[in-house]
N, C-alpha and C. Protein backbone atom coordinates (compact mmCIF):
# COMPACT_ATOMS: atom_id res chain seq x y z
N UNK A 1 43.33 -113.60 -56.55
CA UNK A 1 43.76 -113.94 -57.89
C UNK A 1 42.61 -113.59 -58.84
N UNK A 2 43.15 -112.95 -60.14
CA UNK A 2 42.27 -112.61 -61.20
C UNK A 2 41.37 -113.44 -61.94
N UNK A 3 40.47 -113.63 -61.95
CA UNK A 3 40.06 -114.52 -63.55
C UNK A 3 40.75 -115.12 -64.54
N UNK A 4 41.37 -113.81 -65.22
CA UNK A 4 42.92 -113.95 -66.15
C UNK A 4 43.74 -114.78 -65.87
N UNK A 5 44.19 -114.75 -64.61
CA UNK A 5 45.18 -115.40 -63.44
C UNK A 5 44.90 -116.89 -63.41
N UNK A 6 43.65 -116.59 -62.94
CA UNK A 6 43.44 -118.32 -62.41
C UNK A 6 43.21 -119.04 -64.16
N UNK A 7 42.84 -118.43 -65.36
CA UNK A 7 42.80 -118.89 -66.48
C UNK A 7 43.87 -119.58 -66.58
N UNK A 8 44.87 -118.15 -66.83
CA UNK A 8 46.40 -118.84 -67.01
C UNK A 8 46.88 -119.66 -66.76
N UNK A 9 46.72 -119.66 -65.16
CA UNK A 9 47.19 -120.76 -64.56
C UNK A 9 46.71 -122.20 -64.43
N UNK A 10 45.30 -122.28 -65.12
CA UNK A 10 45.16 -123.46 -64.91
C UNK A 10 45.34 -124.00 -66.60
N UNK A 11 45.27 -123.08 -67.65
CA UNK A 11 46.46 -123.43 -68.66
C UNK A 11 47.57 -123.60 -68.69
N UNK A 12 48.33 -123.78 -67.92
CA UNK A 12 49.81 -124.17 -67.60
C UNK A 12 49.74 -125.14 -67.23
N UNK A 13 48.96 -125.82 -66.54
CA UNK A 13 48.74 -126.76 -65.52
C UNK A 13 48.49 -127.99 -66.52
N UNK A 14 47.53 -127.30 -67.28
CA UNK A 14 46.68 -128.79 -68.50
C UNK A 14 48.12 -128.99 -69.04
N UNK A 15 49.24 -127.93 -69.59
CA UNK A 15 49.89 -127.57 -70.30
C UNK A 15 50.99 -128.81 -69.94
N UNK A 16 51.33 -128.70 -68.63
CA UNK A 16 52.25 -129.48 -67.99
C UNK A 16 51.85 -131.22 -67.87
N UNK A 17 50.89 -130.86 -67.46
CA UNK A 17 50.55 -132.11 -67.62
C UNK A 17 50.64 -133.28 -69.09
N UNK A 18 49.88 -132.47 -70.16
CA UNK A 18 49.94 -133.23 -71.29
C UNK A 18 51.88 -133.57 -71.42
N UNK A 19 52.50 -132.63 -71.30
CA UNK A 19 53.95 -132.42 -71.38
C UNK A 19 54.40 -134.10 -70.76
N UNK A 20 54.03 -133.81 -69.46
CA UNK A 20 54.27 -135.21 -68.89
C UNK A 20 53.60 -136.61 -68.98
N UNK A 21 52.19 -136.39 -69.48
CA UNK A 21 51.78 -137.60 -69.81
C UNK A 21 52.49 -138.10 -71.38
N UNK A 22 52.58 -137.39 -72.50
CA UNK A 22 53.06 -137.33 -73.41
C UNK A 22 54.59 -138.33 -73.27
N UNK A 23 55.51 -137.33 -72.47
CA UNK A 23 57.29 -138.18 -72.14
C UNK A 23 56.70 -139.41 -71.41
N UNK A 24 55.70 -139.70 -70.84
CA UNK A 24 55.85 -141.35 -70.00
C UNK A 24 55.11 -142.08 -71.21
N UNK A 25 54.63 -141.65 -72.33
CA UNK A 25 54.23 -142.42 -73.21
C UNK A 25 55.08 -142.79 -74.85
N UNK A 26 55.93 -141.90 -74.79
CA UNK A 26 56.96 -142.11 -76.06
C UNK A 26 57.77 -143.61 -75.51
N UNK A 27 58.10 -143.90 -76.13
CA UNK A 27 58.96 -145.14 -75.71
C UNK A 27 60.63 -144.44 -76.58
N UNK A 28 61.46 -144.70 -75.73
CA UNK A 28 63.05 -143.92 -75.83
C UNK A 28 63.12 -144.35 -77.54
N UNK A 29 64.23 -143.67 -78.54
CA UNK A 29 64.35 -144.20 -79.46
C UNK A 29 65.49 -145.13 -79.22
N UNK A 30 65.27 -145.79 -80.56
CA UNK A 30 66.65 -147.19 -80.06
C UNK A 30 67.35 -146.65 -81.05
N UNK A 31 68.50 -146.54 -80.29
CA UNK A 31 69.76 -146.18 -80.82
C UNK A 31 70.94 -146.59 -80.99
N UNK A 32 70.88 -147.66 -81.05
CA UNK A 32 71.70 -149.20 -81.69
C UNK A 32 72.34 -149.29 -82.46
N UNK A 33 71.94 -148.72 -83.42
CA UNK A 33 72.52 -148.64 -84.74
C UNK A 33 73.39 -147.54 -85.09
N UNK A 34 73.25 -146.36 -84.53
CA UNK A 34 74.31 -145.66 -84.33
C UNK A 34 75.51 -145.95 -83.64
N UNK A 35 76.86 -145.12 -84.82
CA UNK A 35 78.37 -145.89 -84.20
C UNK A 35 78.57 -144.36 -83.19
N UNK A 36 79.76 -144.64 -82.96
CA UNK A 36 80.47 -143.85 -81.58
C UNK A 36 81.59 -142.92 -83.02
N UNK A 37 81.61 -141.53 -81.89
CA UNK A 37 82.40 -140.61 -82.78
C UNK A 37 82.77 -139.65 -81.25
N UNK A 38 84.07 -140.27 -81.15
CA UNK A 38 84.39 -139.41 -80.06
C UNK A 38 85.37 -137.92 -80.22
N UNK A 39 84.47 -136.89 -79.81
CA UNK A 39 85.79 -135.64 -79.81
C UNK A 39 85.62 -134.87 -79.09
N UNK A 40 87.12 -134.75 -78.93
CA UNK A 40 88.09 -134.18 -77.37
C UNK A 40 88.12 -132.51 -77.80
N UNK A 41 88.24 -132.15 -76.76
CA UNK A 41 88.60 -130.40 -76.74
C UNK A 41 89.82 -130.51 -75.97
N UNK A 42 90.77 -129.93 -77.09
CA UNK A 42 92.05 -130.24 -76.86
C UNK A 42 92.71 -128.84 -77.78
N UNK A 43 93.19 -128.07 -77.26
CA UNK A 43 94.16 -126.85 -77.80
C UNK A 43 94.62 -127.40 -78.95
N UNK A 44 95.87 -128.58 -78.77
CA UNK A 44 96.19 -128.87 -79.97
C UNK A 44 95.57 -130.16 -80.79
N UNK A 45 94.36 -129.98 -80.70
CA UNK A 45 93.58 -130.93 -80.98
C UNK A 45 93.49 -130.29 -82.50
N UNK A 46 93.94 -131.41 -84.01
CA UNK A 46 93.21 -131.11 -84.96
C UNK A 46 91.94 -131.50 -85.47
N UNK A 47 90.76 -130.65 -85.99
CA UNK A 47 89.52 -131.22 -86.30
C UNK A 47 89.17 -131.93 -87.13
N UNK A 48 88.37 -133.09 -86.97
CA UNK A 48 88.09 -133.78 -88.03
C UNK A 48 87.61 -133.29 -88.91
N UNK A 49 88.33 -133.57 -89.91
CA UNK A 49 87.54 -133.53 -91.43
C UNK A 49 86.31 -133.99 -92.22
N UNK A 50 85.49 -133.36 -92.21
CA UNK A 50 83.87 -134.07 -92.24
C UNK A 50 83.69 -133.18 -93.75
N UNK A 51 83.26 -134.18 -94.85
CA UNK A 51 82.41 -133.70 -96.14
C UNK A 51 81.27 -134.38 -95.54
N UNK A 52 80.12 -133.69 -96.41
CA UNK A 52 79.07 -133.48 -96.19
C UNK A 52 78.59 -133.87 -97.73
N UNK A 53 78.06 -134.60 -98.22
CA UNK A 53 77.93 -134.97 -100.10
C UNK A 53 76.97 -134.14 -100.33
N UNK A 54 77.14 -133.29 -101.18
CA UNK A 54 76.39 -132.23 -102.28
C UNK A 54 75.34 -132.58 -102.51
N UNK A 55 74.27 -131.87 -102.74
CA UNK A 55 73.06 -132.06 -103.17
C UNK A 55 72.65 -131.92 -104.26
N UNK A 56 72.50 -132.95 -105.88
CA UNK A 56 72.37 -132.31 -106.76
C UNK A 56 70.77 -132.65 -107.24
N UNK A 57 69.80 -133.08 -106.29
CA UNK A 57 68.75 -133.71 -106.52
C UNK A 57 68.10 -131.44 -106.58
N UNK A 58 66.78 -131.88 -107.41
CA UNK A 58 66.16 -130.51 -107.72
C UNK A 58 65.10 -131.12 -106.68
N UNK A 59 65.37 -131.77 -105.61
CA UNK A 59 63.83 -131.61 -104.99
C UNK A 59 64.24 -131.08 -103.90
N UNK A 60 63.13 -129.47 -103.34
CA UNK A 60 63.36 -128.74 -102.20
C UNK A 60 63.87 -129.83 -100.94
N UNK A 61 62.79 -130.43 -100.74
CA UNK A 61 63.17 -131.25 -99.33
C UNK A 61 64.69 -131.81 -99.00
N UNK A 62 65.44 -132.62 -100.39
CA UNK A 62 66.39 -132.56 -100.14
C UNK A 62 67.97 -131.21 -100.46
N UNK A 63 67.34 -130.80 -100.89
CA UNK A 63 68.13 -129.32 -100.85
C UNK A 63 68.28 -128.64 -99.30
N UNK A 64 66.85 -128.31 -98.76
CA UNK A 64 67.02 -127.62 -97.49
C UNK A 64 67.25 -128.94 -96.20
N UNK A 65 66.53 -129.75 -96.59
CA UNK A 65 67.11 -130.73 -95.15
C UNK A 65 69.14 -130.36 -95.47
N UNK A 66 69.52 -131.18 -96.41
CA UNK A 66 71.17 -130.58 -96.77
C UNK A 66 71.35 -129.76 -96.32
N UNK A 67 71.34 -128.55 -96.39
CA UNK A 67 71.93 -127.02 -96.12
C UNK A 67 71.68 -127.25 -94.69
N UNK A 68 70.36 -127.03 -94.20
CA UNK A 68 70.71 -127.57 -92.38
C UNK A 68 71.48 -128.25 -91.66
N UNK A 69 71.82 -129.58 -92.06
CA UNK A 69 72.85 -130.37 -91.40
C UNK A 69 74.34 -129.97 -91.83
N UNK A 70 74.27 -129.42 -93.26
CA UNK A 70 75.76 -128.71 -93.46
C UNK A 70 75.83 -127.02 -92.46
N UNK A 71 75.18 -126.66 -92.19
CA UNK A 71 74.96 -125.25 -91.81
C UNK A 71 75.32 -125.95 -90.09
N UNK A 72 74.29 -126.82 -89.73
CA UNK A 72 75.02 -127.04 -88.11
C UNK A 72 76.29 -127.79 -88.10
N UNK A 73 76.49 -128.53 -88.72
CA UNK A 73 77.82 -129.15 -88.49
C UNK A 73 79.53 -127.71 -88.69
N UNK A 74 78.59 -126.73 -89.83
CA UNK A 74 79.75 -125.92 -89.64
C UNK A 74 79.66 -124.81 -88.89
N UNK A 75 78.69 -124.62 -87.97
CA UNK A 75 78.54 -123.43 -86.85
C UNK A 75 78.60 -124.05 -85.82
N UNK A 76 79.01 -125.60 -85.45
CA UNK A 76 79.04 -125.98 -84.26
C UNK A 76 80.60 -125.68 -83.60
N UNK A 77 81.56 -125.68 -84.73
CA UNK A 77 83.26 -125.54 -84.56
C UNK A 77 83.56 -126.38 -84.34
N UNK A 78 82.99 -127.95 -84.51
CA UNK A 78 83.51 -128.87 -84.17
C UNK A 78 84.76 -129.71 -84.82
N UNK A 79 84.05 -129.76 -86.49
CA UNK A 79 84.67 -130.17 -87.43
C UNK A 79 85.36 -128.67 -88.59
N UNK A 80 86.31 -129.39 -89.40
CA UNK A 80 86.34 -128.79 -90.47
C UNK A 80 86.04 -129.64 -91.85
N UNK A 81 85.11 -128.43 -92.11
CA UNK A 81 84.31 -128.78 -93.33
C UNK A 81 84.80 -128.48 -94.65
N UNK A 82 84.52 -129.81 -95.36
CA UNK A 82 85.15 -129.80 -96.43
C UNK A 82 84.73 -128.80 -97.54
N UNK A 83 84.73 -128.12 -98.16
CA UNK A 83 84.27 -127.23 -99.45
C UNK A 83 83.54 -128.11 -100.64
N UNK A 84 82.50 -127.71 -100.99
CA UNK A 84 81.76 -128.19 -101.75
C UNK A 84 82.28 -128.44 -103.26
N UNK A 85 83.33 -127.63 -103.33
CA UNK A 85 84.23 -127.55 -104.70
C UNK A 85 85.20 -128.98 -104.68
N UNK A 86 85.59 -129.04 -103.41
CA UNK A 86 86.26 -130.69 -103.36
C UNK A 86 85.69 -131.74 -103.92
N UNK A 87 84.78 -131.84 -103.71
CA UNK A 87 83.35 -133.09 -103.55
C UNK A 87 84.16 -134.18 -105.18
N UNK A 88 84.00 -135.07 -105.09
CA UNK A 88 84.50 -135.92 -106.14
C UNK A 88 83.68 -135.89 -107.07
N UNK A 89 83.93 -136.12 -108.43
CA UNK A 89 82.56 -136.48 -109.91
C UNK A 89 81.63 -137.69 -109.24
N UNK A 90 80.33 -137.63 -109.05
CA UNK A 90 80.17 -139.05 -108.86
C UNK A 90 78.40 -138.57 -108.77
N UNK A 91 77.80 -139.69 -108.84
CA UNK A 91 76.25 -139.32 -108.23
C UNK A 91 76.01 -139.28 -106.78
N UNK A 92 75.08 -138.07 -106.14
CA UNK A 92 74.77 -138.12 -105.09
C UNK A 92 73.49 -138.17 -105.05
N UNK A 93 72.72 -138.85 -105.29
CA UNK A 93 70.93 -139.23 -105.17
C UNK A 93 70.95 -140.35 -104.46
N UNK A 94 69.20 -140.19 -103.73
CA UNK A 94 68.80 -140.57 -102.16
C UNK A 94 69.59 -142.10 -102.06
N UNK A 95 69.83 -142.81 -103.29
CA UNK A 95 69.82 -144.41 -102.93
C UNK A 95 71.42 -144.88 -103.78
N UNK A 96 72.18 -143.81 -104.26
CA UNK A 96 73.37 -144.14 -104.91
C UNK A 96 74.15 -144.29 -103.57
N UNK A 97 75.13 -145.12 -103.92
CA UNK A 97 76.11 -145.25 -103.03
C UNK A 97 77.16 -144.46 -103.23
N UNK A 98 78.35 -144.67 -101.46
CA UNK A 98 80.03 -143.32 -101.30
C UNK A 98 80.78 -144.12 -102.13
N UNK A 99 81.44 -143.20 -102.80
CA UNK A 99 82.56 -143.66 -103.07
C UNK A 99 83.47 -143.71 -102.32
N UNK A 100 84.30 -144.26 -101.16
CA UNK A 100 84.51 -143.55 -99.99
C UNK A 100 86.75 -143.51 -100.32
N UNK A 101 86.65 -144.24 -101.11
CA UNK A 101 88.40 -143.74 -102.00
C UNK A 101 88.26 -142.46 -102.31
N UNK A 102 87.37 -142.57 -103.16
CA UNK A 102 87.56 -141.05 -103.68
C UNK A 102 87.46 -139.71 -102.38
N UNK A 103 86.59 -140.07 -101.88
CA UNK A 103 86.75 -138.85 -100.63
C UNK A 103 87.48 -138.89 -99.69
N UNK A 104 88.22 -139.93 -99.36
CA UNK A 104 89.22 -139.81 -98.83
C UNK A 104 90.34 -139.36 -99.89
N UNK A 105 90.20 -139.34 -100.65
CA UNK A 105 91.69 -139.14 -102.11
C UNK A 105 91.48 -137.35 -101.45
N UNK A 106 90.56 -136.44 -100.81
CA UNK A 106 90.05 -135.34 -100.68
C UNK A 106 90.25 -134.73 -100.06
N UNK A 107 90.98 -136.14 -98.87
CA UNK A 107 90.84 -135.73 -97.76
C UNK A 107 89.87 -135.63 -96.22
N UNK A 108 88.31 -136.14 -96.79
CA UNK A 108 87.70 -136.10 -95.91
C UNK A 108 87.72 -137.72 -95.02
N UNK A 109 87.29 -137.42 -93.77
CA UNK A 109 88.08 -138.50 -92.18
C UNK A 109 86.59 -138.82 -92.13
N UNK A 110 85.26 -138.43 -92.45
CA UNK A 110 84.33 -138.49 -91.87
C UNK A 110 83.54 -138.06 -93.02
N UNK A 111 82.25 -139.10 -93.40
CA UNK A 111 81.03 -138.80 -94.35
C UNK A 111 80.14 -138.77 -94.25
N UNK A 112 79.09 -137.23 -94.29
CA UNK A 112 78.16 -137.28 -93.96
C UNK A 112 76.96 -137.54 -95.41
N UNK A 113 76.10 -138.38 -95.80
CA UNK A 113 75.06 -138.66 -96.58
C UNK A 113 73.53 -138.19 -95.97
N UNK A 114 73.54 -136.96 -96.25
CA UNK A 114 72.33 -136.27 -95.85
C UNK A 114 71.43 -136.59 -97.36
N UNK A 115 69.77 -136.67 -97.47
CA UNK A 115 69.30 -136.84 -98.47
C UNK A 115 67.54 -137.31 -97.90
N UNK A 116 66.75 -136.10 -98.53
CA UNK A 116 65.36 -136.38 -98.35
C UNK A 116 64.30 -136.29 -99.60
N UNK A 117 63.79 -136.99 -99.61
CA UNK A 117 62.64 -137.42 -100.60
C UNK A 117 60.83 -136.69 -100.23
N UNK A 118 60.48 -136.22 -101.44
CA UNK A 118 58.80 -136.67 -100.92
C UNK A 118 58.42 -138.41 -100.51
N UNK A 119 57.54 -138.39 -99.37
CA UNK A 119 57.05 -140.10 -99.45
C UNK A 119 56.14 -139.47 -98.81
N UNK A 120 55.04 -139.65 -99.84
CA UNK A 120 53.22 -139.73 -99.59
C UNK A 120 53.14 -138.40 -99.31
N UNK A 121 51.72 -138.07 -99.39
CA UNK A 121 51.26 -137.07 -99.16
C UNK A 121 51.61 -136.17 -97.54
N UNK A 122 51.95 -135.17 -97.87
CA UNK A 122 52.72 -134.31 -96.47
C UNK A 122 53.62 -134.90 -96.11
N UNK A 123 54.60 -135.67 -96.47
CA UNK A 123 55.63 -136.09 -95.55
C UNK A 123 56.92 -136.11 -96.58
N UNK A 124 57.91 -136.57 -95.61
CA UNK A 124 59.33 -136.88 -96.27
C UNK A 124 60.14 -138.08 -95.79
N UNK A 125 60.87 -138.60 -96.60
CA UNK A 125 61.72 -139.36 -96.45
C UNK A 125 63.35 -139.28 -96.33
N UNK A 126 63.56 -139.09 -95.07
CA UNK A 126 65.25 -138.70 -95.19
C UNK A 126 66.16 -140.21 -94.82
């Protein structure tokens, strides 16, 4: 075995290791508070209807966190997504509350409230 070789390899090794000391030291997240959303793959299965509330805040963070969770929810094929032109008159900033009549008046079965903030230096608040 090469120099190179045995380098490598014993960088993989540290590599693996931190990997595994790291997972026996996270503690699981608690996930409690999340509800249940069950869906079937079913031919004649129709998809739920999921809006996603608009983003009208001018701050990047919550603009692009938005577009991500609207972008996977509609490349997953799971749901059908509501059009942003639907969306009801109403405020959507980090701490306003759904109107949830009105989006159902829309049509949408399912609401997603995506929304991130600056909080403190380098970070965000979603």
């Amino acid at each position: 075995m090469t120099l190179s070789q045995k380098l490598l390899f014993g960088l993989l090794s540290l590599l693996s290791l931190t990997t595994i000391a790291r997972a026996q030291v996270t503690p699981p997240a608690d996930e409690s508070v999340l509800g249940t959303l069950v869906v079937t793959a079913d031919e004649k299965a129709q998809l739920l209807r999921v809006a996603i509330l608009p983003s009208l805040s001018p701050v990047h963070e919550d603009v692009v966190v938005r577009g991500i969770v609207h972008r996977d929810f509609e490349i997953s094929g799971f749901f059908e997504m509501l059009s942003d032109a639907k969306a009801p008159d109403g405020l959507y900033g980090f701490d306003d509350p759904i109107d949830l009549a009105a989006w159902q008046s829309v049509g949408a079965e399912a609401i997603v409230k995506v929304a991130a903030k600056p909080f403190g230096k380098d970070k965000i608040k979603v």
